[in-house]
PDB file of N, CA and C in Angstrom:
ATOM      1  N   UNK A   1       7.846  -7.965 -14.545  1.00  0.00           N
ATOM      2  CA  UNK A   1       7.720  -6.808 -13.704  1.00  0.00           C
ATOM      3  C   UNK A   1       7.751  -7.280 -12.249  1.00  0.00           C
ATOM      4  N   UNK A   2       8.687  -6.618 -11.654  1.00  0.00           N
ATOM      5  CA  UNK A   2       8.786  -7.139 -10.515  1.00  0.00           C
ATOM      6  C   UNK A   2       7.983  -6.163  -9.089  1.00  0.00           C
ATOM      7  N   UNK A   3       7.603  -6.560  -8.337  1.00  0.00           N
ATOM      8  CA  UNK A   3       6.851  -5.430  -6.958  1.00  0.00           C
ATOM      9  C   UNK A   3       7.941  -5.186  -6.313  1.00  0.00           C
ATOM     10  N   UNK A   4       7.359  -4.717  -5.330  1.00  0.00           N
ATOM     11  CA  UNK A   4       8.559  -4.144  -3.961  1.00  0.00           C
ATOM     12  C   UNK A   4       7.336  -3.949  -2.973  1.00  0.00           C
ATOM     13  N   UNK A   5       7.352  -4.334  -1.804  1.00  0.00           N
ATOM     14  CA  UNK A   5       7.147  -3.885  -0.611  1.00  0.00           C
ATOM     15  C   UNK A   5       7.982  -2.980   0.267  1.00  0.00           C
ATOM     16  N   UNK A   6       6.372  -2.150   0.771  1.00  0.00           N
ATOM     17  CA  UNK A   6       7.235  -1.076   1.719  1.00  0.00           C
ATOM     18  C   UNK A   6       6.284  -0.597   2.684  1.00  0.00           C
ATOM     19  N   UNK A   7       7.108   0.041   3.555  1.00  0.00           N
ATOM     20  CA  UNK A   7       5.791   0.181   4.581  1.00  0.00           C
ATOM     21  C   UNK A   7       5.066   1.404   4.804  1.00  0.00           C
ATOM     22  N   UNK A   8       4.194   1.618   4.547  1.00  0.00           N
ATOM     23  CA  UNK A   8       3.702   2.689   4.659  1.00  0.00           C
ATOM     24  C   UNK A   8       2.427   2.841   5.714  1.00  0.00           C
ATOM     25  N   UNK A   9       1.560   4.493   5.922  1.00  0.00           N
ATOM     26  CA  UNK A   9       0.441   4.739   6.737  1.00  0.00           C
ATOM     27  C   UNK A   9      -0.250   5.189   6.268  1.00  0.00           C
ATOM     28  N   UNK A  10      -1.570   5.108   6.270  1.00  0.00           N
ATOM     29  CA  UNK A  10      -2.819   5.510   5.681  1.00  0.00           C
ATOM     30  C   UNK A  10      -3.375   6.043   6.635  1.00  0.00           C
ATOM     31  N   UNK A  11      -4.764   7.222   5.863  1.00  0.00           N
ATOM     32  CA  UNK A  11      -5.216   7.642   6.950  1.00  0.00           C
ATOM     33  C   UNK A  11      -6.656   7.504   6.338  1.00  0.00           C
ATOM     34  N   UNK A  12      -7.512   7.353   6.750  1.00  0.00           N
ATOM     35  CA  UNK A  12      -8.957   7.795   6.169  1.00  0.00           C
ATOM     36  C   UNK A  12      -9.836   8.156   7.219  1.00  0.00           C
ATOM     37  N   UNK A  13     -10.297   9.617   6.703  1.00  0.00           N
ATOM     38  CA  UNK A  13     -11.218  10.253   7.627  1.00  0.00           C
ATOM     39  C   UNK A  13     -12.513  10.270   6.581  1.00  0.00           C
ATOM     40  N   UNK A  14     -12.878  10.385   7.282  1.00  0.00           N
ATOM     41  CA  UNK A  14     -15.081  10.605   6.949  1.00  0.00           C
ATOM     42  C   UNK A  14     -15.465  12.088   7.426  1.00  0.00           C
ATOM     43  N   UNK A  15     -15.250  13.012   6.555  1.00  0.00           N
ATOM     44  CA  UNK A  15     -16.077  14.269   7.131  1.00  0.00           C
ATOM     45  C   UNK A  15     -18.039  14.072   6.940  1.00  0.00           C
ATOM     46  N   UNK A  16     -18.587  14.736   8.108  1.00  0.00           N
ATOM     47  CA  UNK A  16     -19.439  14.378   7.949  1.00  0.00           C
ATOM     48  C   UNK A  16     -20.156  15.576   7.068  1.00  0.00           C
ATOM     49  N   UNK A  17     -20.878  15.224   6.096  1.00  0.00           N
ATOM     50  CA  UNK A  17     -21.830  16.302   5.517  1.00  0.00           C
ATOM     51  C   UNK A  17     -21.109  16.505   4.157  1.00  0.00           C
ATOM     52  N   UNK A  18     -19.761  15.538   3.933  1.00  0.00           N
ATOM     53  CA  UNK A  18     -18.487  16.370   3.080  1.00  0.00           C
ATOM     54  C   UNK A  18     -19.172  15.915   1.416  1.00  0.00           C
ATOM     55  N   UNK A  19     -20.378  15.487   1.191  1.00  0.00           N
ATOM     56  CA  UNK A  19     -20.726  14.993  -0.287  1.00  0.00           C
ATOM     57  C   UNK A  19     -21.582  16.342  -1.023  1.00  0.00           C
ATOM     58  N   UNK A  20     -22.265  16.989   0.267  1.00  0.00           N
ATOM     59  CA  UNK A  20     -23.182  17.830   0.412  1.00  0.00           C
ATOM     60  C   UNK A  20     -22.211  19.445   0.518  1.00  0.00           C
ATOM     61  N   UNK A  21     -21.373  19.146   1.288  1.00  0.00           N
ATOM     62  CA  UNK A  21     -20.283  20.471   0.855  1.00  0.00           C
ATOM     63  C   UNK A  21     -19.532  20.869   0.144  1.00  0.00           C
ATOM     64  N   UNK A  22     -19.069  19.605  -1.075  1.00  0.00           N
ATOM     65  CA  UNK A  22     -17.988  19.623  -1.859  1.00  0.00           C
ATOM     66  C   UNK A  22     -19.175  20.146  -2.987  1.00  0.00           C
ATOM     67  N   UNK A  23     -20.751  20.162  -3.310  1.00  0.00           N
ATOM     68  CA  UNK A  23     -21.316  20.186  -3.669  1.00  0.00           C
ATOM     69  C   UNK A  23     -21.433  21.599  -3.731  1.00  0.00           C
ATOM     70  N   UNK A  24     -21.280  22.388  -2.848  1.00  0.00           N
ATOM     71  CA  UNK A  24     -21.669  23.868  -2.734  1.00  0.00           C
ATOM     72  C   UNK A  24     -20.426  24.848  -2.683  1.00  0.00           C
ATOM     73  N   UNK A  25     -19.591  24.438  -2.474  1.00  0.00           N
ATOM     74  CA  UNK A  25     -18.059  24.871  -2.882  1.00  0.00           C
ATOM     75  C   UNK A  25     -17.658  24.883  -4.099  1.00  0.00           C
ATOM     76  N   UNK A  26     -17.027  26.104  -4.606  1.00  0.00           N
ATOM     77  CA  UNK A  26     -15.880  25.644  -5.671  1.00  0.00           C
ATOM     78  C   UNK A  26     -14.914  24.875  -5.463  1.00  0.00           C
ATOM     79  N   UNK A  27     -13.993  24.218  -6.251  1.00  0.00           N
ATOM     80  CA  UNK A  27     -13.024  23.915  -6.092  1.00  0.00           C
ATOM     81  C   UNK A  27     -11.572  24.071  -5.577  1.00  0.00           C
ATOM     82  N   UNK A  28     -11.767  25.094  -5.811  1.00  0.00           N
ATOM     83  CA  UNK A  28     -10.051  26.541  -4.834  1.00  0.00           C
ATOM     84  C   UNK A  28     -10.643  26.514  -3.203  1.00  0.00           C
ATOM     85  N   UNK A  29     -11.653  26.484  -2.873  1.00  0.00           N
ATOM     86  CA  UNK A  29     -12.522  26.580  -1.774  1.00  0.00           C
ATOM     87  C   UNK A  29     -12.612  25.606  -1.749  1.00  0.00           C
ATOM     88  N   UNK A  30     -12.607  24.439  -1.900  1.00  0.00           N
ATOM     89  CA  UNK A  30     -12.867  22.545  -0.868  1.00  0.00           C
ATOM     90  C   UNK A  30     -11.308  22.560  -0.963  1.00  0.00           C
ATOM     91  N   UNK A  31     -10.569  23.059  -1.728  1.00  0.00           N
ATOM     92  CA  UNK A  31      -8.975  22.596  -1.522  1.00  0.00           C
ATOM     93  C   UNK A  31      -8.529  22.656  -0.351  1.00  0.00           C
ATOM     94  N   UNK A  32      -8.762  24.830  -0.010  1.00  0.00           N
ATOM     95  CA  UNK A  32      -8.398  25.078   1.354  1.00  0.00           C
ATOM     96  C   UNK A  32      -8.802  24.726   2.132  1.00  0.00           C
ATOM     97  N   UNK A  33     -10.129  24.497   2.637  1.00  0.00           N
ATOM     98  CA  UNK A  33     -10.876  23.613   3.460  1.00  0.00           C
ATOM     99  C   UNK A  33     -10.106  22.069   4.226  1.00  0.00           C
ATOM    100  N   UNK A  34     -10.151  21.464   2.733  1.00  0.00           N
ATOM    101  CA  UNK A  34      -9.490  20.433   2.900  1.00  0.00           C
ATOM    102  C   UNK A  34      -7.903  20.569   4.214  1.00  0.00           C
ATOM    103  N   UNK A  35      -7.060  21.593   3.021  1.00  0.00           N
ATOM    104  CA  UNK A  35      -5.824  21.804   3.834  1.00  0.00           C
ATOM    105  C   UNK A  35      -5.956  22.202   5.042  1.00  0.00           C
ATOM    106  N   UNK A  36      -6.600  23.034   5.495  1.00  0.00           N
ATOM    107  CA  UNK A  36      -6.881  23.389   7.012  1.00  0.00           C
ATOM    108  C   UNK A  36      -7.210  22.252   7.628  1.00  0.00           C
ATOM    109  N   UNK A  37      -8.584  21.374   7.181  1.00  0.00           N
ATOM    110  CA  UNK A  37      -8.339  20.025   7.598  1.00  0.00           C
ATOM    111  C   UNK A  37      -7.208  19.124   8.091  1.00  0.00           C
ATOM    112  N   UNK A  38      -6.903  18.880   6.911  1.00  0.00           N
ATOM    113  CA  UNK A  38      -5.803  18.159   7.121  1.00  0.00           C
ATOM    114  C   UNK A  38      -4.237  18.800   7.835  1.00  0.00           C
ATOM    115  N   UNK A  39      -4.474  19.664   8.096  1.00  0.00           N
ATOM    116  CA  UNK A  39      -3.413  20.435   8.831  1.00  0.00           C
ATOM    117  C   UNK A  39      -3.559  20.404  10.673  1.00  0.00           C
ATOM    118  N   UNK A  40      -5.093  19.823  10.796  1.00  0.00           N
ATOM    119  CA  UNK A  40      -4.752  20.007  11.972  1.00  0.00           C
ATOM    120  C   UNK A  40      -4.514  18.930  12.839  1.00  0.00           C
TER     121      UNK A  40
END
């Protein structure tokens, strides 16, 4: 099996409070959240 390199970008954000909110959210609701997040 052979690899391949390539280049890619990562991003990692830290919401703060986000262990404690994903907690009190449904799931359809942390999605959009998320996307608005990450949208901006």
């Amino acid at each position: 099996m052979l690899g391949e390199r390539r280049q890619v970008t990562m991003l990692n954000s830290d919401i703060a409070g986000f262990s404690t909110l994903s907690q009190t959210m449904g799931a359809e609701e942390l999605v959009r959240f998320l996307n608005v997040y990450f949208s901006r």
